[in-house]
N, C-alpha and C. Protein backbone atom coordinates (compact mmCIF):
# COMPACT_ATOMS: atom_id res chain seq x y z
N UNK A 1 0.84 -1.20 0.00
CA UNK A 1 0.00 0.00 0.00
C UNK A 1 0.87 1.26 0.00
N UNK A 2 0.32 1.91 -0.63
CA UNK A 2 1.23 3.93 0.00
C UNK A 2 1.04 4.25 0.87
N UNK A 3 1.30 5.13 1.65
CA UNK A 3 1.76 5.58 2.98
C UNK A 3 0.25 6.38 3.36
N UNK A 4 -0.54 7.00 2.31
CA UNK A 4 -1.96 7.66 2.44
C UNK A 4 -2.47 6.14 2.92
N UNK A 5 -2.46 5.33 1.60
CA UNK A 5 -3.67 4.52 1.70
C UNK A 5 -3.24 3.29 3.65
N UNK A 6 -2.62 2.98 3.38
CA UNK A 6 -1.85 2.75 4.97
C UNK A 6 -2.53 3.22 6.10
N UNK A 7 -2.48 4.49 6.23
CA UNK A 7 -2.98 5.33 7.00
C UNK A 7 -4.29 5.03 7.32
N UNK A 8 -4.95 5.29 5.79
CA UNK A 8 -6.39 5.42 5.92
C UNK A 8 -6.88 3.87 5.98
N UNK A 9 -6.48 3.14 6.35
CA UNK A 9 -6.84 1.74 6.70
C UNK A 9 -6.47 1.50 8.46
N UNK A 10 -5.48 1.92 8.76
CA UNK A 10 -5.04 1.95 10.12
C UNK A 10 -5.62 2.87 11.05
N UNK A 11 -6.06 4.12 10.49
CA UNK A 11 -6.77 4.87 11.30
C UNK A 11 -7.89 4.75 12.19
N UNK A 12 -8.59 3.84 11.50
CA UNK A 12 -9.88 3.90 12.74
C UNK A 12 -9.67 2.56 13.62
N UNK A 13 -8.72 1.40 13.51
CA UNK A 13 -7.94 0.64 14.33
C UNK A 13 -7.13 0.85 15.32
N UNK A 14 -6.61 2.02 15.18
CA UNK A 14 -5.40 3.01 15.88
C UNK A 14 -6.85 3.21 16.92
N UNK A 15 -7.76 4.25 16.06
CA UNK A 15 -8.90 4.96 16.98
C UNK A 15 -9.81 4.27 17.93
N UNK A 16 -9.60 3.08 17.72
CA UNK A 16 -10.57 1.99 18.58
C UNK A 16 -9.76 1.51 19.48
N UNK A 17 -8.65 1.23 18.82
CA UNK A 17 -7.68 0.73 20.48
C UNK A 17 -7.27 1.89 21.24
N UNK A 18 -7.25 3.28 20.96
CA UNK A 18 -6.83 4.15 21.55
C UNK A 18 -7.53 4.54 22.99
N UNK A 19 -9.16 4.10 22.73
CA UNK A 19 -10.17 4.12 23.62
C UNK A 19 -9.75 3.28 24.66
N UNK A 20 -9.01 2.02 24.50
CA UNK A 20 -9.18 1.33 25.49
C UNK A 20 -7.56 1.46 26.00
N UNK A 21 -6.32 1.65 24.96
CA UNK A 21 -5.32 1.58 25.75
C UNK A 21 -4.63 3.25 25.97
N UNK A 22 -5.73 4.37 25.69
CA UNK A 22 -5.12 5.44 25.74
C UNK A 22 -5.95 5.60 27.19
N UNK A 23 -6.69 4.79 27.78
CA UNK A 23 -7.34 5.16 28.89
C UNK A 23 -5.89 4.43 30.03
N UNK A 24 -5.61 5.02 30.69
CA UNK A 24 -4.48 4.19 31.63
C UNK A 24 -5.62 3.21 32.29
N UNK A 25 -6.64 3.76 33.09
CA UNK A 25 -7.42 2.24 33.93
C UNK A 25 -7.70 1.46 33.10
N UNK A 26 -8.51 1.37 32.14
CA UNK A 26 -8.51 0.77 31.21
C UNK A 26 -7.74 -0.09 30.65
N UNK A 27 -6.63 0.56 30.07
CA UNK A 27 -4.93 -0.34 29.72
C UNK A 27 -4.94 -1.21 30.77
N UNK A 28 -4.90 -1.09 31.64
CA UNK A 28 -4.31 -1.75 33.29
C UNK A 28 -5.75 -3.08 33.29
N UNK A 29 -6.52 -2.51 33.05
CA UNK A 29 -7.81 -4.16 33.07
C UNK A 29 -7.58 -5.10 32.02
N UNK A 30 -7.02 -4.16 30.76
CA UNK A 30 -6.91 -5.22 29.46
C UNK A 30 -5.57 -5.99 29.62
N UNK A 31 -4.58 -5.56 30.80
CA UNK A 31 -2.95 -5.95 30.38
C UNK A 31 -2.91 -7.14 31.92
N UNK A 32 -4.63 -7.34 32.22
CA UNK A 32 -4.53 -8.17 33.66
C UNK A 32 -4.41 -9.88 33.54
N UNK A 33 -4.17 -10.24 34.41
CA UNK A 33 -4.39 -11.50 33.67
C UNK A 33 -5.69 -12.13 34.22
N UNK A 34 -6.04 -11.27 35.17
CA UNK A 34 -7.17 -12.00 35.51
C UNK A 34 -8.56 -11.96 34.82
N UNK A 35 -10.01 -12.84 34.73
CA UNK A 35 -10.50 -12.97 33.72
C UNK A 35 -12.19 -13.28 34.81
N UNK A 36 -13.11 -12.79 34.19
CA UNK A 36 -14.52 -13.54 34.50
C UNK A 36 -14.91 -14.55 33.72
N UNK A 37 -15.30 -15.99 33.80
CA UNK A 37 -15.68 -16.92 33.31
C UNK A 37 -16.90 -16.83 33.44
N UNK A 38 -17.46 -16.54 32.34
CA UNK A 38 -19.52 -16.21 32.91
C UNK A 38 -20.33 -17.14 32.44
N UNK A 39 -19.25 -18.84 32.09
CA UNK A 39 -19.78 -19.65 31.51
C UNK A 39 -20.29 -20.25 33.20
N UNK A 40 -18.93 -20.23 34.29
CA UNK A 40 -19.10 -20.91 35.51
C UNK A 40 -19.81 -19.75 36.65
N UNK A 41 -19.73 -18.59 36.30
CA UNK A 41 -20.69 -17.81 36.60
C UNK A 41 -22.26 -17.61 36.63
N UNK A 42 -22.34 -18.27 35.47
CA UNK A 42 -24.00 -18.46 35.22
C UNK A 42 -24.61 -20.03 35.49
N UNK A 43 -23.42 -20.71 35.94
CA UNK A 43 -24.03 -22.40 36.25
C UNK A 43 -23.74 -22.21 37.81
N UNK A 44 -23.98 -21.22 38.32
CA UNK A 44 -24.40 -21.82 39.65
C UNK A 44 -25.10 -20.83 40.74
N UNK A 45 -25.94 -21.05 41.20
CA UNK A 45 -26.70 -20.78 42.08
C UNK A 45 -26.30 -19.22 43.19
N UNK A 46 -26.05 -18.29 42.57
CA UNK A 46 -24.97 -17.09 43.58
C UNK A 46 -25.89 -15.86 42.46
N UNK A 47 -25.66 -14.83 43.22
CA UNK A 47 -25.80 -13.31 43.08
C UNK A 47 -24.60 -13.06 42.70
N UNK A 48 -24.53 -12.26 41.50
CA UNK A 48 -22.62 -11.14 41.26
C UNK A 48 -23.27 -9.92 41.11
N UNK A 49 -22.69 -9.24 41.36
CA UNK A 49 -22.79 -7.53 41.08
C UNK A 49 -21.27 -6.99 40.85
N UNK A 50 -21.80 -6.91 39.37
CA UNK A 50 -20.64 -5.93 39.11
C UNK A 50 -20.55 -4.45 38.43
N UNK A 51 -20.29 -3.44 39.34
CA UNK A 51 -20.55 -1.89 39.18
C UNK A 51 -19.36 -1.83 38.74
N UNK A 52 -19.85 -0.46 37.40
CA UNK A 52 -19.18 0.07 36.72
C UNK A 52 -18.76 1.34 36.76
N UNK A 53 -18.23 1.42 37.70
CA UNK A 53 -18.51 3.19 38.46
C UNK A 53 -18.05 4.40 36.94
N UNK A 54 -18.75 4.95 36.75
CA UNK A 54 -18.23 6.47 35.84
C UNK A 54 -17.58 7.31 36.67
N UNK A 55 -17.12 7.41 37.71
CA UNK A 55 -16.20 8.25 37.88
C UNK A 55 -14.93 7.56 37.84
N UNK A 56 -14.31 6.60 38.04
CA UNK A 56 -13.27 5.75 37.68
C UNK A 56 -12.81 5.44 36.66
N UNK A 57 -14.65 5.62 35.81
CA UNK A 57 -13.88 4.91 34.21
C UNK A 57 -14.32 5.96 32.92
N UNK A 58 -15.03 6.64 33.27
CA UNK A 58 -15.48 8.17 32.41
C UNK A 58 -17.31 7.49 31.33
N UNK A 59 -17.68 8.15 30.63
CA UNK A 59 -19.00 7.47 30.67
C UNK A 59 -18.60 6.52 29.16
N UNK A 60 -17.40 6.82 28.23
CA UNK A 60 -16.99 5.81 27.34
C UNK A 60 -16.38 4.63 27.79
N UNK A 61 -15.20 4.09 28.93
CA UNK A 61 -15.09 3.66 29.69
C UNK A 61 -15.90 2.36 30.02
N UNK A 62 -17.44 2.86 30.69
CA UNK A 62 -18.60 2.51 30.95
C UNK A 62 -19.24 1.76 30.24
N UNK A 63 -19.35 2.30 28.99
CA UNK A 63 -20.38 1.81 27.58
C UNK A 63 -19.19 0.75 27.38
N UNK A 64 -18.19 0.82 26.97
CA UNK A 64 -17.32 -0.64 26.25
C UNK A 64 -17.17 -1.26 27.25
N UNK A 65 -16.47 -0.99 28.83
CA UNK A 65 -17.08 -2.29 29.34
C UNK A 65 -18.22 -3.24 29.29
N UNK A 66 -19.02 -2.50 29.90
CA UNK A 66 -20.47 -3.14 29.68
C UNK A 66 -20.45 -3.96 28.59
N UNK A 67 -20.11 -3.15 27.27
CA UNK A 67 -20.78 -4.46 26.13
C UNK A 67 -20.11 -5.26 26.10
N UNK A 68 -18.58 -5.27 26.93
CA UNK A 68 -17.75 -6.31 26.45
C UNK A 68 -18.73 -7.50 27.55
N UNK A 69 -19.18 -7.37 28.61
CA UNK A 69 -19.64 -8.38 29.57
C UNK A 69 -20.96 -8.32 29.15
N UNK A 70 -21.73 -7.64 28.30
CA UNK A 70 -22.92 -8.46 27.60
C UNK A 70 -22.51 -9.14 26.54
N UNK A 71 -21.74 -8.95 25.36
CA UNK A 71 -21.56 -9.90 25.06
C UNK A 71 -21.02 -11.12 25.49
N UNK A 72 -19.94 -11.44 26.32
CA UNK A 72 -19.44 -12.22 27.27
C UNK A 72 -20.83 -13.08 27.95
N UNK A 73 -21.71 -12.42 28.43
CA UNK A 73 -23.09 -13.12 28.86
C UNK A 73 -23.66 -13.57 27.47
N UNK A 74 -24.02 -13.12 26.78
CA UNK A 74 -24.81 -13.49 25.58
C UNK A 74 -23.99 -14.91 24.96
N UNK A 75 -22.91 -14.89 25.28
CA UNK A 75 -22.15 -16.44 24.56
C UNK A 75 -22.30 -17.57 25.30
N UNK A 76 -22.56 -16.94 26.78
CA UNK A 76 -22.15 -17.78 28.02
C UNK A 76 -23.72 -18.74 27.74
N UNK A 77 -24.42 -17.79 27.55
CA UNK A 77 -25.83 -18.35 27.50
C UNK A 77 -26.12 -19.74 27.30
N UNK A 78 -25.34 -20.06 25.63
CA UNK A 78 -25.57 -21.23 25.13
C UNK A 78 -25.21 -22.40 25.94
N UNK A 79 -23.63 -22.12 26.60
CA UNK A 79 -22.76 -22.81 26.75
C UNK A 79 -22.74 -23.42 28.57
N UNK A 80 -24.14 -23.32 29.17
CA UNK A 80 -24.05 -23.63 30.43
C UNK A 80 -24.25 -24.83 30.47
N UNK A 81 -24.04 -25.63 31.30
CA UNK A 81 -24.21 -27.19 30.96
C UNK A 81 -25.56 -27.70 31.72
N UNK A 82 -25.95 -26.68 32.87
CA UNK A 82 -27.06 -27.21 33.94
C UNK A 82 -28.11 -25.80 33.03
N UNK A 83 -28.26 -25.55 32.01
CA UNK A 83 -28.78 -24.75 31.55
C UNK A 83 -30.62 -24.84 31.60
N UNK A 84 -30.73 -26.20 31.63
CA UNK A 84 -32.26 -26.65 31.71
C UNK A 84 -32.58 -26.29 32.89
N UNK A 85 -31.96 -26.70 33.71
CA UNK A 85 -32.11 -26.70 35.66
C UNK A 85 -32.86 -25.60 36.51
N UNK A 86 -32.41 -24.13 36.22
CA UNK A 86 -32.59 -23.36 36.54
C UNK A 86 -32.16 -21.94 35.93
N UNK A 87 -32.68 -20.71 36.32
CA UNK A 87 -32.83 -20.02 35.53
C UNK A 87 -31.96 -18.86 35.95
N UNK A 88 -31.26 -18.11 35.14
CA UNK A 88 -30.28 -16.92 35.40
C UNK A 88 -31.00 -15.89 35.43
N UNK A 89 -30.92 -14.61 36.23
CA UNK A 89 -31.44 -13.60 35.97
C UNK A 89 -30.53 -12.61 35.96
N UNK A 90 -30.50 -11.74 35.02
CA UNK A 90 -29.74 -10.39 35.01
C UNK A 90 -29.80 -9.39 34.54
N UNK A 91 -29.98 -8.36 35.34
CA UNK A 91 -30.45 -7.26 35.76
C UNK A 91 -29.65 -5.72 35.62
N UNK A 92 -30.04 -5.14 34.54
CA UNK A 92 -29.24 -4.08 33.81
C UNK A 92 -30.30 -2.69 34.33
N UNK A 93 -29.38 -1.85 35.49
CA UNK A 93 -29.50 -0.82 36.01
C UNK A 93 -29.22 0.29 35.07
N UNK A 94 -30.06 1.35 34.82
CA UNK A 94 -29.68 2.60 34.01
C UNK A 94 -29.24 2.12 32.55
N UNK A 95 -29.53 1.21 31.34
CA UNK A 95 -29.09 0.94 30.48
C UNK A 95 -28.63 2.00 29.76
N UNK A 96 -29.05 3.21 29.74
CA UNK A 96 -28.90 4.49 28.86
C UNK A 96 -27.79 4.75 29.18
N UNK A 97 -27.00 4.24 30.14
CA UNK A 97 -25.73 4.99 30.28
C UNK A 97 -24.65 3.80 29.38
N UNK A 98 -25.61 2.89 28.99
CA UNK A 98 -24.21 2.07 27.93
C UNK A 98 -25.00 1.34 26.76
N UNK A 99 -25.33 2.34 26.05
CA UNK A 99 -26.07 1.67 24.24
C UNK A 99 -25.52 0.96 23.90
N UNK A 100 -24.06 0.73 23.90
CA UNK A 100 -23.05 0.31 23.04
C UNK A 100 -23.56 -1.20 23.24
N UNK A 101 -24.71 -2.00 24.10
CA UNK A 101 -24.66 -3.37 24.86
C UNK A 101 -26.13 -3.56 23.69
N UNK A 102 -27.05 -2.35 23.04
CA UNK A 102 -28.65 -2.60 22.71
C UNK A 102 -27.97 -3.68 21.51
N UNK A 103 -27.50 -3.97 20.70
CA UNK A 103 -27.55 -4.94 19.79
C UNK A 103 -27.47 -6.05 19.85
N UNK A 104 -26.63 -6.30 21.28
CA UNK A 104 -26.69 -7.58 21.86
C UNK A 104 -27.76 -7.97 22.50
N UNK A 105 -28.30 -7.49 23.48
CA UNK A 105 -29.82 -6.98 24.19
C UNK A 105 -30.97 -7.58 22.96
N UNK A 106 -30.97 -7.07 21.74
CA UNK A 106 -32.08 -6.81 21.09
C UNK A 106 -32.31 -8.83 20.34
N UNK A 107 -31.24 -9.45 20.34
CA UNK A 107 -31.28 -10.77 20.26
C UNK A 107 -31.43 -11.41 21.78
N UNK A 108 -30.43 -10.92 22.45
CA UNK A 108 -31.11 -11.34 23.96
C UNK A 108 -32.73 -11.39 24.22
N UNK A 109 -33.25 -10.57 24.15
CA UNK A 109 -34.77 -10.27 24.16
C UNK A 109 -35.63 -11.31 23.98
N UNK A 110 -35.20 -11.85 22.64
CA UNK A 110 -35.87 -12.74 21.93
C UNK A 110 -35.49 -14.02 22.69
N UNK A 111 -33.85 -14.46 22.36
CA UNK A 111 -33.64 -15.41 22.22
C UNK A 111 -33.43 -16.03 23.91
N UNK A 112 -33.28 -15.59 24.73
CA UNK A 112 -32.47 -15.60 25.89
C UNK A 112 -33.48 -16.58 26.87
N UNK A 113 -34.70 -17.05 26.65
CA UNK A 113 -35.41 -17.65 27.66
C UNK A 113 -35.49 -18.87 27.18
N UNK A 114 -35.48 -19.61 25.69
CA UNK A 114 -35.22 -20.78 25.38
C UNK A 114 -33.92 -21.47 26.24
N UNK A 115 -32.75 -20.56 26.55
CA UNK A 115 -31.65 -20.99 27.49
C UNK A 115 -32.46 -20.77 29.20
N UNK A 116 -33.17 -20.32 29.08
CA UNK A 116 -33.36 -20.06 30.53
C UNK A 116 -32.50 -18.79 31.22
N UNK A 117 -32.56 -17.93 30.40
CA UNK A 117 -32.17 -16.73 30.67
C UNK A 117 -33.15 -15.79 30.77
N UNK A 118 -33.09 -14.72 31.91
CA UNK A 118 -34.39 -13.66 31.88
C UNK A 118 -33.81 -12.32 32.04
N UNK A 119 -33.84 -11.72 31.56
CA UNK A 119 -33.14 -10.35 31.22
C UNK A 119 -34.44 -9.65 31.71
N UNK A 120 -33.45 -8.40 32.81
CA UNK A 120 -34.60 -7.20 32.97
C UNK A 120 -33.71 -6.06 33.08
N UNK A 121 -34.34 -4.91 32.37
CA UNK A 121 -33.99 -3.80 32.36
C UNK A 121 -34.63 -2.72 33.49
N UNK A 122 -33.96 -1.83 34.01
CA UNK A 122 -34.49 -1.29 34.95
C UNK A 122 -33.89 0.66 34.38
N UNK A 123 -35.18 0.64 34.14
CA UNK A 123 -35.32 2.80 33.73
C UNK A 123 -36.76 3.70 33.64
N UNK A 124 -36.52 4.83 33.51
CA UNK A 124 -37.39 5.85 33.76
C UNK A 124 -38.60 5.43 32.78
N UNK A 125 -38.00 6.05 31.71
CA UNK A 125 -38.88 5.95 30.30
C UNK A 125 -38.28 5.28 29.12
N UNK A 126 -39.06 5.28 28.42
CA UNK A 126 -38.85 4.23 26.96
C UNK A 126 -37.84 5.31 26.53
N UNK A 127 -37.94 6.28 26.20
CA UNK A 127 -37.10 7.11 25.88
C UNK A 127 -35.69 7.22 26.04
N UNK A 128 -35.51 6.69 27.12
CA UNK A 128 -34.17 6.48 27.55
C UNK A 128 -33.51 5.51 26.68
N UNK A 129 -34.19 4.64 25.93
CA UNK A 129 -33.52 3.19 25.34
C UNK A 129 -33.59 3.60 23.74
N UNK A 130 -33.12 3.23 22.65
CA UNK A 130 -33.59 2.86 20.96
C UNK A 130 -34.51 2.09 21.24
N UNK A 131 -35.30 3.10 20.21
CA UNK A 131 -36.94 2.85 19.73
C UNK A 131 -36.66 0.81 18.95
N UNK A 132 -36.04 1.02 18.76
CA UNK A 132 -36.33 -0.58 17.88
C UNK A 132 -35.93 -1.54 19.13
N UNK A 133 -35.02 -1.12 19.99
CA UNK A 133 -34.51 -2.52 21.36
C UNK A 133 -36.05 -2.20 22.29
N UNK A 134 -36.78 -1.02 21.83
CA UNK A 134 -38.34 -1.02 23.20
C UNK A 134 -39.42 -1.84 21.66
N UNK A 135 -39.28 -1.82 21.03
CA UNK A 135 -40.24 -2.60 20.46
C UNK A 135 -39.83 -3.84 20.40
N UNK A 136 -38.75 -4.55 19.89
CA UNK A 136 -38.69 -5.58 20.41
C UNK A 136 -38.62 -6.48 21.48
N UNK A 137 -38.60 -5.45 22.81
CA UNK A 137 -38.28 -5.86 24.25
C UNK A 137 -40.40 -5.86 24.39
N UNK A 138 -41.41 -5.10 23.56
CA UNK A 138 -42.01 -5.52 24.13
C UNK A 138 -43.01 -6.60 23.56
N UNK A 139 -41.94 -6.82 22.18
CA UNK A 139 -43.01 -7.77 21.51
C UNK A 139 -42.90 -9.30 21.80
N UNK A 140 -41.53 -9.04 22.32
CA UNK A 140 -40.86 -10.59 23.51
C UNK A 140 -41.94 -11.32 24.06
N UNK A 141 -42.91 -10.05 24.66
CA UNK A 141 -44.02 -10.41 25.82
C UNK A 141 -42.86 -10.86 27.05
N UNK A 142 -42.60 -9.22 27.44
CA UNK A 142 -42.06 -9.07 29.33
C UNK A 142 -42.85 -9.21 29.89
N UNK A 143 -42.34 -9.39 30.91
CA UNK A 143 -43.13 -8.93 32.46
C UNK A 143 -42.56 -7.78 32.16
N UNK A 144 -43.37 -7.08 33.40
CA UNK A 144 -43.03 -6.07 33.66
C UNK A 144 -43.70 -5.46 35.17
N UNK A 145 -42.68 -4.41 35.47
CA UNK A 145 -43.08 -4.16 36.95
C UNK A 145 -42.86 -2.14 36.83
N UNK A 146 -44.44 -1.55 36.53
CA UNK A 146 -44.46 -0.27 36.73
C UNK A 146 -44.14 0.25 37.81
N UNK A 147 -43.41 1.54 37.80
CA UNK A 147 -43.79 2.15 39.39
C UNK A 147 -44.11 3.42 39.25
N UNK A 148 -45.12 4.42 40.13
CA UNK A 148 -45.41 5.06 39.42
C UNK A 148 -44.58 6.41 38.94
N UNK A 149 -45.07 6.84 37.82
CA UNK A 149 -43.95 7.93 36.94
C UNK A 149 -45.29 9.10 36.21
N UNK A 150 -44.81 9.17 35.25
CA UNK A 150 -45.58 10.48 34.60
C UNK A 150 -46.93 9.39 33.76
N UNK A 151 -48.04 10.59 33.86
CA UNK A 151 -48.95 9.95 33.09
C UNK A 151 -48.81 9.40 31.39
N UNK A 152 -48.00 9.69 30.82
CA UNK A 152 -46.97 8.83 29.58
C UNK A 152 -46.82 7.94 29.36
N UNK A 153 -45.94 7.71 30.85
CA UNK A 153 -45.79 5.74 31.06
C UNK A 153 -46.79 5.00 30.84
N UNK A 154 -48.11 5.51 31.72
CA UNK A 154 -49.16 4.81 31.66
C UNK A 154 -50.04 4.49 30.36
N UNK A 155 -49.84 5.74 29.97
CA UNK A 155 -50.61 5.88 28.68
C UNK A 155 -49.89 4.80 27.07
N UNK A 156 -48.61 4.50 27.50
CA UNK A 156 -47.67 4.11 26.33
C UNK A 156 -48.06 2.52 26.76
N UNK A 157 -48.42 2.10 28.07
CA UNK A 157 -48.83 0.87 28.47
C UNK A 157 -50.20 0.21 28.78
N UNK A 158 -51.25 1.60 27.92
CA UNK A 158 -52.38 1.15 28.48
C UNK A 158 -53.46 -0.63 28.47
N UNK A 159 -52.78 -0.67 27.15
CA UNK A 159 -53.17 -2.07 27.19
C UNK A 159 -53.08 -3.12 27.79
N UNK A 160 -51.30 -3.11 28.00
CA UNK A 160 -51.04 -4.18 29.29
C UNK A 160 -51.38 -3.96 30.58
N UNK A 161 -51.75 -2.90 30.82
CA UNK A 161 -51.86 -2.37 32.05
C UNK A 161 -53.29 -2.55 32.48
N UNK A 162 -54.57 -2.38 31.66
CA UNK A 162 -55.83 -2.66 31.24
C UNK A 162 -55.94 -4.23 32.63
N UNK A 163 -56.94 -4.21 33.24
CA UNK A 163 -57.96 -3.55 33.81
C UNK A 163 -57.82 -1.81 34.59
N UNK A 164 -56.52 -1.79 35.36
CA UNK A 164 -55.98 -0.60 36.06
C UNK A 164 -55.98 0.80 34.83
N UNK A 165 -56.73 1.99 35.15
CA UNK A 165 -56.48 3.24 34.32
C UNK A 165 -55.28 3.76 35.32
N UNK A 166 -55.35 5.55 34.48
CA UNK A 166 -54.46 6.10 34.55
C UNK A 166 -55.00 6.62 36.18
N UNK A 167 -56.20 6.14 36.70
CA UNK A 167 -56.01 7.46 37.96
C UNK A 167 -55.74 6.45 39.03
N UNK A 168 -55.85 4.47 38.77
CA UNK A 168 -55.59 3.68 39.88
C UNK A 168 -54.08 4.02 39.60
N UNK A 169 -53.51 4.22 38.78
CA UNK A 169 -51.50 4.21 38.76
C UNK A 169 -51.44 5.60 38.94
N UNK A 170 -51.46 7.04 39.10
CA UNK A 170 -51.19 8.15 39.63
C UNK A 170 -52.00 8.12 41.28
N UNK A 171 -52.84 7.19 41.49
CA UNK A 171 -52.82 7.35 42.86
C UNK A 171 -52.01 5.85 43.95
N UNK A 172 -51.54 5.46 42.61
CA UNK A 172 -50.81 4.23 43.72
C UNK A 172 -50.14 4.63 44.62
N UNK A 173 -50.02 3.87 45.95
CA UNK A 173 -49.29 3.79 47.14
C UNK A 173 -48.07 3.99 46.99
N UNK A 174 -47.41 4.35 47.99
CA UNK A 174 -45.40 4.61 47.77
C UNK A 174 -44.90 3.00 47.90
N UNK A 175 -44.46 2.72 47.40
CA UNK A 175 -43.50 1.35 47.05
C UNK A 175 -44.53 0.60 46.25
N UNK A 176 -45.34 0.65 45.30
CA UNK A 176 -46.12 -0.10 45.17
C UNK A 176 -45.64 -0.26 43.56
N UNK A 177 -46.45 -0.96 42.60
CA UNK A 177 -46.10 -0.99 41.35
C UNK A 177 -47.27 -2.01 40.48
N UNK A 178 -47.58 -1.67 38.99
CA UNK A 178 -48.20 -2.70 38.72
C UNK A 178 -47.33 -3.85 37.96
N UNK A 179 -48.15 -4.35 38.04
CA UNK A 179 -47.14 -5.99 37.55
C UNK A 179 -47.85 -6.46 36.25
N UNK A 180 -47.37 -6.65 35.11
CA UNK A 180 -47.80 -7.45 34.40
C UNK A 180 -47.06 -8.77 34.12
N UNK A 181 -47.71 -10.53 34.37
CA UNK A 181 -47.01 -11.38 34.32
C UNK A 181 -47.61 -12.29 33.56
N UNK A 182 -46.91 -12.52 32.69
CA UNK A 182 -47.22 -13.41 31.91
C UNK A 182 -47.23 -15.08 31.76
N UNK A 183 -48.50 -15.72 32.00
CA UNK A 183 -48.60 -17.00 32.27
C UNK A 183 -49.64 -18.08 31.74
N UNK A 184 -49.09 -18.84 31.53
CA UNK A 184 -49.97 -20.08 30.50
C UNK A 184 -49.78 -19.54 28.85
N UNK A 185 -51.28 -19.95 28.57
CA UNK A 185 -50.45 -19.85 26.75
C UNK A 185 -51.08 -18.58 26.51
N UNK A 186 -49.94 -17.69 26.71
CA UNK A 186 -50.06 -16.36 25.95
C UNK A 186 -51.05 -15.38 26.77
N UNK A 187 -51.58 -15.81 28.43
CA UNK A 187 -52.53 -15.35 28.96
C UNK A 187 -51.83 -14.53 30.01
N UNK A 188 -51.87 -13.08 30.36
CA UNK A 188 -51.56 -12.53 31.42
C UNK A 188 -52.57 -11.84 32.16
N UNK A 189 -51.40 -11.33 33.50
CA UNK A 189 -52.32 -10.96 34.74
C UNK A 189 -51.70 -9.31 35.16
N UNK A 190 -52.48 -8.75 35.45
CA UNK A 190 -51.99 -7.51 35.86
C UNK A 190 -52.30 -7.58 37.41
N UNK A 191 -51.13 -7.25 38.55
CA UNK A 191 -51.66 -7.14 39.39
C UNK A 191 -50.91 -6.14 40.31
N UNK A 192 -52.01 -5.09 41.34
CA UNK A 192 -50.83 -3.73 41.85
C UNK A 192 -49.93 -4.69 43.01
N UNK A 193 -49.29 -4.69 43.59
CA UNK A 193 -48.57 -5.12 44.35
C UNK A 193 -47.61 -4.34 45.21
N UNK A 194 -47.45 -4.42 46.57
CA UNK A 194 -46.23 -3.52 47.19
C UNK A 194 -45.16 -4.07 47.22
N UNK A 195 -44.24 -3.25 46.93
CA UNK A 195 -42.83 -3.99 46.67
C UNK A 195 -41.99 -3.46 47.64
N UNK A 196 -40.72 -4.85 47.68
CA UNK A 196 -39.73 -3.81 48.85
C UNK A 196 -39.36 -2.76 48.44
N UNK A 197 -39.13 -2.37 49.92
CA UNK A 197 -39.01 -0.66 49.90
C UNK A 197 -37.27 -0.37 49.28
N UNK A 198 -37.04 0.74 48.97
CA UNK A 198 -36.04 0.70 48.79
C UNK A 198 -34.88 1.20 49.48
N UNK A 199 -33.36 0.47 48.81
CA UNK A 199 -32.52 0.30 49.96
C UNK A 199 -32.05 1.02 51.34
N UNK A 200 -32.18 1.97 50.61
CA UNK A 200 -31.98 3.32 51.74
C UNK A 200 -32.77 2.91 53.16
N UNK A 201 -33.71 2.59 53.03
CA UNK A 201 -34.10 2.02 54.60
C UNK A 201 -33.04 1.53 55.34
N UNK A 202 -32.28 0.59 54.78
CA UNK A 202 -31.44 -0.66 55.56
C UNK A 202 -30.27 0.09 55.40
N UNK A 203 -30.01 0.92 55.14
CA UNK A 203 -28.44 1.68 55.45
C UNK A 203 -28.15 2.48 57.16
């Protein structure tokens, strides 16, 4: 090649690793030797939490971790061996703060409960997510667990939400939420429910 065309092939390779090894914390996680196995992670019976703090890692940081450990989950999926047995759940706080994970997500959605996987997202509004990962997250047929928010929410859910209107969910109770759960063939239940309170009590 010439030294232009060189360039212009190397450039956005340069620009992608730069993200991860021009970040020093970053450099320092990729140059570790240590590793999550989320094949033996997801075959057994335990809670993990793993926070991605943005002030440690900046909000780009954030987004490529993340997708690197959804995809990392999304492979693990296939590959559990007690996969029939019991069921994984995992639970994605604030998704808006890492898109870079919706393409993986948007096959997750679909595909992820034939493995016995149950994916839940936890945020404000639809808005917060791509319009195509909320239509396919709701054509999945979720559960789902409202709490109450702006009359919007309600209105963008009236169907599932149906028997409950908009004035039983603007006058719901504090910790409370509606539930839609889906059970038998294709038949669901809406029901209000109080939920634990949140953590701040127990601190």
């Amino acid at each position: 090649m010439t030294d232009g065309k060189r360039a212009q092939v190397l450039a956005p390779i340069y620009n992608r690793l730069d993200t991860i090894l021009g970040d020093e914390y970053l450099a320092e996680c990729f140059a570790s030797d240590n590793s999550l196995d989320m094949v033996a992670l997801t075959s057994e019976r335990r809670a993990v939490v793993i926070d991605v703090p943005k002030a440690a890692l900046g909000a780009e940081g954030v987004d490529l971790i993340v997708n690197l450990l959804s995809v990392k989950l999304d492979l693990a999926m296939t590959l559990r061996e007690e996969a029939d047995q019991f069921p994984f759940f995992i639970v994605y706080d604030e998704p808006h703060q890492f898109l870079r994970s919706a393409r993986a997500w948007k096959a997750a959605a679909v595909e992820s409960r034939k493995w016995r996987y149950a994916y839940a997202w936890l945020f404000h509004s639809w808005e917060q997510i791509p319009h195509d990962l909320a239509e396919i997250i709701r054509s999945a047929g979720p559960h789902y667990s409202v709490f109450r928010a702006s009359k919007k929410t309600f209105r963008e859910l009236a169907e599932e939400l149906a028997p409950f209107t908009v004035e039983d969910y603007v006058r719901m109770p504090r910790y409370h939420a509606l539930n839609v759960l889906r059970v038998g063939e294709a038949q669901h239940a809406v029901v209000m429910a109080k939920m634990t309170p949140t953590s701040h009590k127990t601190r």
